[in-house]
N, C-alpha and C. Protein backbone atom coordinates (compact mmCIF):
# COMPACT_ATOMS: atom_id res chain seq x y z
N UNK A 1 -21.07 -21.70 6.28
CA UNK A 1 -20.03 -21.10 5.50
C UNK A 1 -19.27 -22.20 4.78
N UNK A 2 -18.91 -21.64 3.79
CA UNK A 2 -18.31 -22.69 2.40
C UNK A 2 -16.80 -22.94 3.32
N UNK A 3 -16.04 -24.09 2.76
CA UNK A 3 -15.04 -24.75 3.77
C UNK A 3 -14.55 -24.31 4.73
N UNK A 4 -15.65 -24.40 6.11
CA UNK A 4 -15.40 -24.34 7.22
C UNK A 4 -14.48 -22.88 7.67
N UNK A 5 -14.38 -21.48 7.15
CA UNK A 5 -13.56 -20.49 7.55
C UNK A 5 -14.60 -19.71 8.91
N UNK A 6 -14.53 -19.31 9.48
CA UNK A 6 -15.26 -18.46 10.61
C UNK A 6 -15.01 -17.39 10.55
N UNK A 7 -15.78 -16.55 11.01
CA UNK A 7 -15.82 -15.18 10.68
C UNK A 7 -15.84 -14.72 12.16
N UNK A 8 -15.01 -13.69 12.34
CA UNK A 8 -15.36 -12.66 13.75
C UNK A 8 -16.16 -11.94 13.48
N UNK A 9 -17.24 -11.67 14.58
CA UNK A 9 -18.31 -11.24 14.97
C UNK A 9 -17.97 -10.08 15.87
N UNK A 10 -18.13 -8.73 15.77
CA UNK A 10 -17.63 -7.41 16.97
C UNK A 10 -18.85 -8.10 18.13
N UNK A 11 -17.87 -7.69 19.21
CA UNK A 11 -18.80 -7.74 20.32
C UNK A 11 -19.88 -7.07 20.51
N UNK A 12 -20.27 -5.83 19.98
CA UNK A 12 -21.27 -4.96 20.11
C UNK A 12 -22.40 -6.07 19.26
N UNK A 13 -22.27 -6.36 18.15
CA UNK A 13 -23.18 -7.21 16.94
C UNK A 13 -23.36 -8.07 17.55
N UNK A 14 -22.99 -9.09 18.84
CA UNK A 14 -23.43 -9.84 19.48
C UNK A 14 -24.08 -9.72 20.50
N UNK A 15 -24.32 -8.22 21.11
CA UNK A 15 -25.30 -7.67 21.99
C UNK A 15 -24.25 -7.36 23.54
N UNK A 16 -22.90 -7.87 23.28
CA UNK A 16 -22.63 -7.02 24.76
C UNK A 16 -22.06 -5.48 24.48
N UNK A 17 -22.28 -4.88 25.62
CA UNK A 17 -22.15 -3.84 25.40
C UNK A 17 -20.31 -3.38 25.60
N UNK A 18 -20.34 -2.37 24.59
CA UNK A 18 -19.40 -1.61 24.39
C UNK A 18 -18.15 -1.13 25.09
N UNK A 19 -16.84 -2.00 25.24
CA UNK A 19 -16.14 -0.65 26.34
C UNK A 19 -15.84 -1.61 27.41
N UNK A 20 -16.82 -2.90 27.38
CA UNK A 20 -16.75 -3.62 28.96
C UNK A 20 -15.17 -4.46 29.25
N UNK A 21 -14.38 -4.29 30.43
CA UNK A 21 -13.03 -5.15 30.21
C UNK A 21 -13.60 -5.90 31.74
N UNK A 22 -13.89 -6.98 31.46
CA UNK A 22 -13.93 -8.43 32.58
C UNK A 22 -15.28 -7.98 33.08
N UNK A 23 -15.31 -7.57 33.89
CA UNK A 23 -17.22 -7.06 34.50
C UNK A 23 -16.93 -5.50 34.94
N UNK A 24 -16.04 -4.53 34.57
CA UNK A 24 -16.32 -3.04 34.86
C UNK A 24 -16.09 -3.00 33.57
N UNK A 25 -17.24 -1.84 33.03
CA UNK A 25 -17.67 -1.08 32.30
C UNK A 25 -16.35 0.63 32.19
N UNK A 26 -16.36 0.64 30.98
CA UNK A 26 -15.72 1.95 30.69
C UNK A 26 -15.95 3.20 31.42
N UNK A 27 -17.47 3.41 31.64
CA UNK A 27 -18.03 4.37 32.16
C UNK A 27 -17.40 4.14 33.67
N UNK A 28 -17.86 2.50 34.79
CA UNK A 28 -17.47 2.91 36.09
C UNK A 28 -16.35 3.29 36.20
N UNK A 29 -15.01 3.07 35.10
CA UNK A 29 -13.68 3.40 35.12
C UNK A 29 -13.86 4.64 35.02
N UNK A 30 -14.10 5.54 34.71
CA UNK A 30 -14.28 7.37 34.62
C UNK A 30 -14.69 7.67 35.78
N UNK A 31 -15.93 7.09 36.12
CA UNK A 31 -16.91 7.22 37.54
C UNK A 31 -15.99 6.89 38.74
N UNK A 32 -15.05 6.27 39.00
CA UNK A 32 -14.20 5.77 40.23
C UNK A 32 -13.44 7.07 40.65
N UNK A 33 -12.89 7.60 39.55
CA UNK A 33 -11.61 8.85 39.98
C UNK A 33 -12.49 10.07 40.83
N UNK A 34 -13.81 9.98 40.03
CA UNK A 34 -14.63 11.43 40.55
C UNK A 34 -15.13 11.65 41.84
N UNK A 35 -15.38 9.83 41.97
CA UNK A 35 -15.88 9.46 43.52
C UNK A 35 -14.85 9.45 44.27
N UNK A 36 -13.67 9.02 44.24
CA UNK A 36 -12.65 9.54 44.81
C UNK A 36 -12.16 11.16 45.33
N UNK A 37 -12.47 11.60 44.03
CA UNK A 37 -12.26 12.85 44.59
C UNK A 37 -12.79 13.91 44.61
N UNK A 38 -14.12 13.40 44.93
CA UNK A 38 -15.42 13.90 45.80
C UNK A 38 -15.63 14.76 46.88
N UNK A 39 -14.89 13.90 47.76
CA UNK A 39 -14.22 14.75 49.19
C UNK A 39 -13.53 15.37 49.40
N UNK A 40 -12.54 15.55 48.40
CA UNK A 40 -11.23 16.73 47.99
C UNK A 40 -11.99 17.60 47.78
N UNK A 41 -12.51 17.74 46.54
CA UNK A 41 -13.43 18.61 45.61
C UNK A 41 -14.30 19.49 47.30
N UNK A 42 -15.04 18.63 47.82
CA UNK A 42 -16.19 19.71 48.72
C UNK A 42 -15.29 19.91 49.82
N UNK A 43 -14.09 19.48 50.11
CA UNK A 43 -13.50 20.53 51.16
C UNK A 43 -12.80 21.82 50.72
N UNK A 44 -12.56 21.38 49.22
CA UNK A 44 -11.93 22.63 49.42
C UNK A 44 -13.03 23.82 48.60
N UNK A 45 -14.01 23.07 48.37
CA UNK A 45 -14.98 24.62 48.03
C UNK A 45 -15.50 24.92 49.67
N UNK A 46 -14.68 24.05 50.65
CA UNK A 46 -15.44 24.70 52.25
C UNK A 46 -14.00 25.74 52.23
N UNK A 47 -13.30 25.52 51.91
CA UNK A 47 -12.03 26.70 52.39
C UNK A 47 -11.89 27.88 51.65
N UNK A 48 -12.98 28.10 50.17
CA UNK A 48 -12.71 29.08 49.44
C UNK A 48 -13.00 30.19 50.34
N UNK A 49 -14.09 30.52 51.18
CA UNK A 49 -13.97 31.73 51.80
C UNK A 49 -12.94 31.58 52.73
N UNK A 50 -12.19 31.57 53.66
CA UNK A 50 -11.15 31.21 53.86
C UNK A 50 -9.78 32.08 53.02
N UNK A 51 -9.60 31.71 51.93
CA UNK A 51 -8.27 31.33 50.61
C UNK A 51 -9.02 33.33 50.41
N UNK A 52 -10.06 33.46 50.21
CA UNK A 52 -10.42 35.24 49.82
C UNK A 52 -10.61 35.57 50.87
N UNK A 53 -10.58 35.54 52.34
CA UNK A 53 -10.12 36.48 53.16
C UNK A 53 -8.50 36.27 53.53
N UNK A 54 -8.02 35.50 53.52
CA UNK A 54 -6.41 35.62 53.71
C UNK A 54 -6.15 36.19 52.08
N UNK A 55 -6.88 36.41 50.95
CA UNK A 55 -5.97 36.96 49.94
C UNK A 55 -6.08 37.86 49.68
N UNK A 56 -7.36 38.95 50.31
CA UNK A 56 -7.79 40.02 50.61
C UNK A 56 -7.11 40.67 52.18
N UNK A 57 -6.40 39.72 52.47
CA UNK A 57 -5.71 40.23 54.03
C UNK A 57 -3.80 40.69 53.46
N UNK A 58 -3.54 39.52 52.26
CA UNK A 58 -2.39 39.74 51.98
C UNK A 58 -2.35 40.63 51.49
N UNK A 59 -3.42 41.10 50.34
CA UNK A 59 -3.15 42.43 49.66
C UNK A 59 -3.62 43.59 50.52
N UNK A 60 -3.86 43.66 51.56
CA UNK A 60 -3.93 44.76 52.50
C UNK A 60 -2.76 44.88 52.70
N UNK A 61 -2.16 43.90 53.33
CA UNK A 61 -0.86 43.98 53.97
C UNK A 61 0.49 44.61 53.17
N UNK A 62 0.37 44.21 51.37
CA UNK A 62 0.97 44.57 50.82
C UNK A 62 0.97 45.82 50.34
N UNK A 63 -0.13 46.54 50.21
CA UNK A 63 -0.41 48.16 50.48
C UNK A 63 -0.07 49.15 51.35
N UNK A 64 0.37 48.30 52.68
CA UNK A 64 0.62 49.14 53.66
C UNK A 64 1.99 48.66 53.44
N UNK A 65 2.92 47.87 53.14
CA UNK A 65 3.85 47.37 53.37
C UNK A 65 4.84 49.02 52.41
N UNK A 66 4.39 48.65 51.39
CA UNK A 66 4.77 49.85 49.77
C UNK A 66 5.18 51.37 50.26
């Protein structure tokens, strides 16, 4: 280049990939919260039957209550 000016180069045009801050990737940042709450998530699809017989018990109760 004519007197020495430099040009920035995007990081993608230099071949790393997209999104990356220090060595985690954009994507594992999305991927961390889900794995986290993974185990939330499948206990409480274990309590949905559970949550519809107590809400099928309350609205009994509230029928007879009337």
């Amino acid at each position: 280049m004519a007197g020495g000016t430099q040009v920035s180069v995007p990081d993608e045009a230099q071949g790393a990939p997209v999104g990356l801050v220090g060595s985690v990737s954009a994507r594992e940042e999305r991927a961390r919260p889900r794995a986290e709450n993974a185990p939330w998530l499948r206990a409480e699809q274990d309590r949905r039957p559970e949550r519809e017989i107590l809400g099928r018990a309350a609205a009994c109760l509230a029928r007879e209550v009337k």
